[in-house]
Protein backbone atom coordinates (compact mmCIF):
# COMPACT_ATOMS: atom_id res chain seq x y z
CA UNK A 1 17.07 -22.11 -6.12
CA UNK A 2 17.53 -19.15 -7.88
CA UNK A 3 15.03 -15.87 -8.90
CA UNK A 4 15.87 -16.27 -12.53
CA UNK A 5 14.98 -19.61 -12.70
CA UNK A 6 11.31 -20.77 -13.30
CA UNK A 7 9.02 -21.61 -10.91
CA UNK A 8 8.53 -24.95 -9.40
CA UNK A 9 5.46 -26.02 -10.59
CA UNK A 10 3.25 -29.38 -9.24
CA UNK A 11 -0.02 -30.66 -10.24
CA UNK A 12 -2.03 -33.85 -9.04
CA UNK A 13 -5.36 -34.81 -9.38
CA UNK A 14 -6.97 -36.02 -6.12
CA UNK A 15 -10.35 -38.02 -6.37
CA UNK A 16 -11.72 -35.86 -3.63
CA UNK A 17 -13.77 -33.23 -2.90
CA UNK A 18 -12.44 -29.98 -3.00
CA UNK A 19 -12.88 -29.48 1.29
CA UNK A 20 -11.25 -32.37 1.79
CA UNK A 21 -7.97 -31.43 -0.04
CA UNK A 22 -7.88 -27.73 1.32
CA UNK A 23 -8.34 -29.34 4.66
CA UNK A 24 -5.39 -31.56 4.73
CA UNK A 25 -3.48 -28.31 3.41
CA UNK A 26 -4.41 -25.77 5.71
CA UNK A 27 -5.20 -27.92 9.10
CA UNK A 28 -2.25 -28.14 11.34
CA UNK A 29 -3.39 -32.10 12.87
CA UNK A 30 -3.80 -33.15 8.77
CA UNK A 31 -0.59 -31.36 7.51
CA UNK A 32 1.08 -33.69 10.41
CA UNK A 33 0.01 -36.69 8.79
CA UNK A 34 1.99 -35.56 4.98
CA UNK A 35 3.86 -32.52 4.94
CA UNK A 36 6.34 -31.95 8.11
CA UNK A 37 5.31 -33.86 11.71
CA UNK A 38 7.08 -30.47 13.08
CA UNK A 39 4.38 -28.07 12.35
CA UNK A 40 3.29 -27.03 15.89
CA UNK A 41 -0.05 -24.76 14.74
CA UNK A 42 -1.25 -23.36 11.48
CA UNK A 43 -4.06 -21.20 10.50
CA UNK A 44 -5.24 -19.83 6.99
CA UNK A 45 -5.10 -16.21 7.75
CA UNK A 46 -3.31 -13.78 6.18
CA UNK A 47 -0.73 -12.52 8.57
CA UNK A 48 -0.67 -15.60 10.43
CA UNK A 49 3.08 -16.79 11.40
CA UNK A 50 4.15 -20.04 12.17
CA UNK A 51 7.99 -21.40 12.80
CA UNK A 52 9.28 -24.67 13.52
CA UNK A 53 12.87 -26.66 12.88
CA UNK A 54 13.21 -29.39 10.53
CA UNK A 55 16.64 -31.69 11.66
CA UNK A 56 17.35 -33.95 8.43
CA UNK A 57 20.66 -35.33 10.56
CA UNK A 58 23.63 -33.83 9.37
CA UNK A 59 21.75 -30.23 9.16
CA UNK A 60 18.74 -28.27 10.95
CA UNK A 61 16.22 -25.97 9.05
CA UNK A 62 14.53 -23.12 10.53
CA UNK A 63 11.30 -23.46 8.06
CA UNK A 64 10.08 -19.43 8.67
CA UNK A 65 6.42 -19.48 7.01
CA UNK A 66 3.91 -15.95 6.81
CA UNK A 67 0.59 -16.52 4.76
CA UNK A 68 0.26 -13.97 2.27
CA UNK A 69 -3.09 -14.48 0.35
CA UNK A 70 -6.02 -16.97 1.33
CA UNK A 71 -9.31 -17.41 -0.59
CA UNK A 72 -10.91 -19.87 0.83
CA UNK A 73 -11.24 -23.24 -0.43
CA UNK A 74 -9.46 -21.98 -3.78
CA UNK A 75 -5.87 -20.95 -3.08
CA UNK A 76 -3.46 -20.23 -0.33
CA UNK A 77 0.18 -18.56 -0.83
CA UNK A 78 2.67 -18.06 2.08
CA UNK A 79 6.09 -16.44 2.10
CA UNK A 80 8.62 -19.48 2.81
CA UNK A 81 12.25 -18.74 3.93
CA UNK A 82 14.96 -20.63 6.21
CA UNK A 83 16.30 -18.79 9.81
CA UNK A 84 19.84 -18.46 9.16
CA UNK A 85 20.13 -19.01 5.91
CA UNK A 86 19.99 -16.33 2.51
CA UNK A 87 16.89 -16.97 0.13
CA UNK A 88 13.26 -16.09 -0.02
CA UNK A 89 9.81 -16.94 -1.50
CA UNK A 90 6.76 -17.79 -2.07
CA UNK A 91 4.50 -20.99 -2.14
CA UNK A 92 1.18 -21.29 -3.15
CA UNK A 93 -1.79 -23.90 -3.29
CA UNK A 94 -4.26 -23.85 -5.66
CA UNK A 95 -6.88 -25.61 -6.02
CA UNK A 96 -9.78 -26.39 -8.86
CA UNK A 97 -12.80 -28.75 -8.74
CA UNK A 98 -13.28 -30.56 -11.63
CA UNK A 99 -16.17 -33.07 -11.05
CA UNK A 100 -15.85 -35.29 -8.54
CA UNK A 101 -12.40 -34.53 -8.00
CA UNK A 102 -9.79 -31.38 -7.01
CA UNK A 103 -6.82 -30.38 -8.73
CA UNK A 104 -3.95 -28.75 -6.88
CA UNK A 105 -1.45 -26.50 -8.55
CA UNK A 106 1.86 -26.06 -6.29
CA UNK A 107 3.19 -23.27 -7.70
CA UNK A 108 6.90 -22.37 -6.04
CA UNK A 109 8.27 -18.78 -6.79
CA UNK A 110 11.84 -17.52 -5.81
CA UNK A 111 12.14 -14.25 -4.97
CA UNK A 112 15.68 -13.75 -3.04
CA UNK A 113 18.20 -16.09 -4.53
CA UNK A 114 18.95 -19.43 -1.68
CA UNK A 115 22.54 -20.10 -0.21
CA UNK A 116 24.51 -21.74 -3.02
CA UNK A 117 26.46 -23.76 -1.06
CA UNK A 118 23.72 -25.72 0.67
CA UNK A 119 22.66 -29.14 -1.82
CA UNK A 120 18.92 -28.78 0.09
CA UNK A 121 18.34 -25.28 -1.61
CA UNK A 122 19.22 -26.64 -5.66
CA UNK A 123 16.53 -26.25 -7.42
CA UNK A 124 16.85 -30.22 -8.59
CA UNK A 125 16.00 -30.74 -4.92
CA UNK A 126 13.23 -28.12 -4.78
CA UNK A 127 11.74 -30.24 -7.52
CA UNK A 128 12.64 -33.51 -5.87
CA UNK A 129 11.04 -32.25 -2.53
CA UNK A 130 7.90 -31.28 -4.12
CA UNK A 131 6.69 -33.94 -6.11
CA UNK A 132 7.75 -36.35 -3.09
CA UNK A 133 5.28 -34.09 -0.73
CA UNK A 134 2.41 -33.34 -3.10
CA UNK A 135 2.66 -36.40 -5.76
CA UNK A 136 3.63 -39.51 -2.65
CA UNK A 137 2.78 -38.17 0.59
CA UNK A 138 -0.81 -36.11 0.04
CA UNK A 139 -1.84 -38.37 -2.67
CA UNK A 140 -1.08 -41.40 -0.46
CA UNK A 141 -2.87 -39.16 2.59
CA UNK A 142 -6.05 -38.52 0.70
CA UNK A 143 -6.15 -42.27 -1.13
C-alpha cells in the first residue's frame, strides 16, 4: 500500500441499531468474536494504545494501533502500523443511522508508504482484507 494510491474504502449496511455496531467495533470481548482473536484490551479514547502479534504461519505481524479521533457512536480513527516493518496510517470507522439500520464507512488512508516486498502490505490485499473483515466477518457477527 502506497500514499499515492487511494484510499481503501468499505461500506455495509447492517440491520442494526447504531449501538450495537459501534459496540462490536470498539469493545475488546466483541472485536474477538470478528476482527483479530489477538486483541488483548481496547478502549475508545484518544491516546489509548494497544499492541498485539498476529502469526499467519509463514510470517508474524506486530499490529501497532493509537486511536486518534473518537466521537462517540459516530466515528472512530486510529493510527495503524506494523513493529518491524516500514509503512504507516490511518483507519477509520464511521458510522450513519439510517432508519432502522447503521451504515459503516471503513475508510483506510496511507500515509508512509508499506514494505514493498511483503505480498500482505499490496494494496490488492488491503482490499481483500477489508471486505473479508467488514463485508463476511462483522456482517456475519451482527446477523
Amino acid at each position: 500500500m502506497k500514499r499515492n494510491e487511494k484510499p481503501i474504502i468499505v461500506e455495509e449496511l447492517f440491520d442494526r441499531d447504531l449501538e450495537s455496531v459501534w459496540n462490536a467495533i470498539t469493545e475488546a470481548e466483541q472485536m474477538r468474536k470478528w476482527f483479530f482473536e489477538e486483541i488483548p484490551v481496547f478502549k475508545p479514547v484518544v491516546g489509548f494504545e494497544v499492541e498485539f502479534n498476529v502469526d499467519t504461519g509463514s510470517k508474524s505481524f506486530l499490529h501497532q494501533w493509537k486511536i486518534t479521533k473518537v466521537i462517540p457512536r459516530k466515528l472512530i480513527e486510529y493510527n495503524w502500523k506494523y513493529g518491524g516493518y516500514s509503512g504507516d496510517s490511518f483507519v477509520s470507522f464511521e458510522l450513519i443511522q439510517k432508519n432502522d439500520s447503521t451504515k459503516l464507512k471503513l475508510t483506510h488512508v496511507v500515509t508512509e508508504d508499506f514494505q514493498e516486498d511483503v505480498p500482505e502490505f499490496e494494496r490488492e490485499s488491503g482490499i481483500a482484507g477489508w471486505q473479508y473483515f467488514i463485508k463476511k466477518r462483522l456482517k456475519n457477527y451482527l446477523t
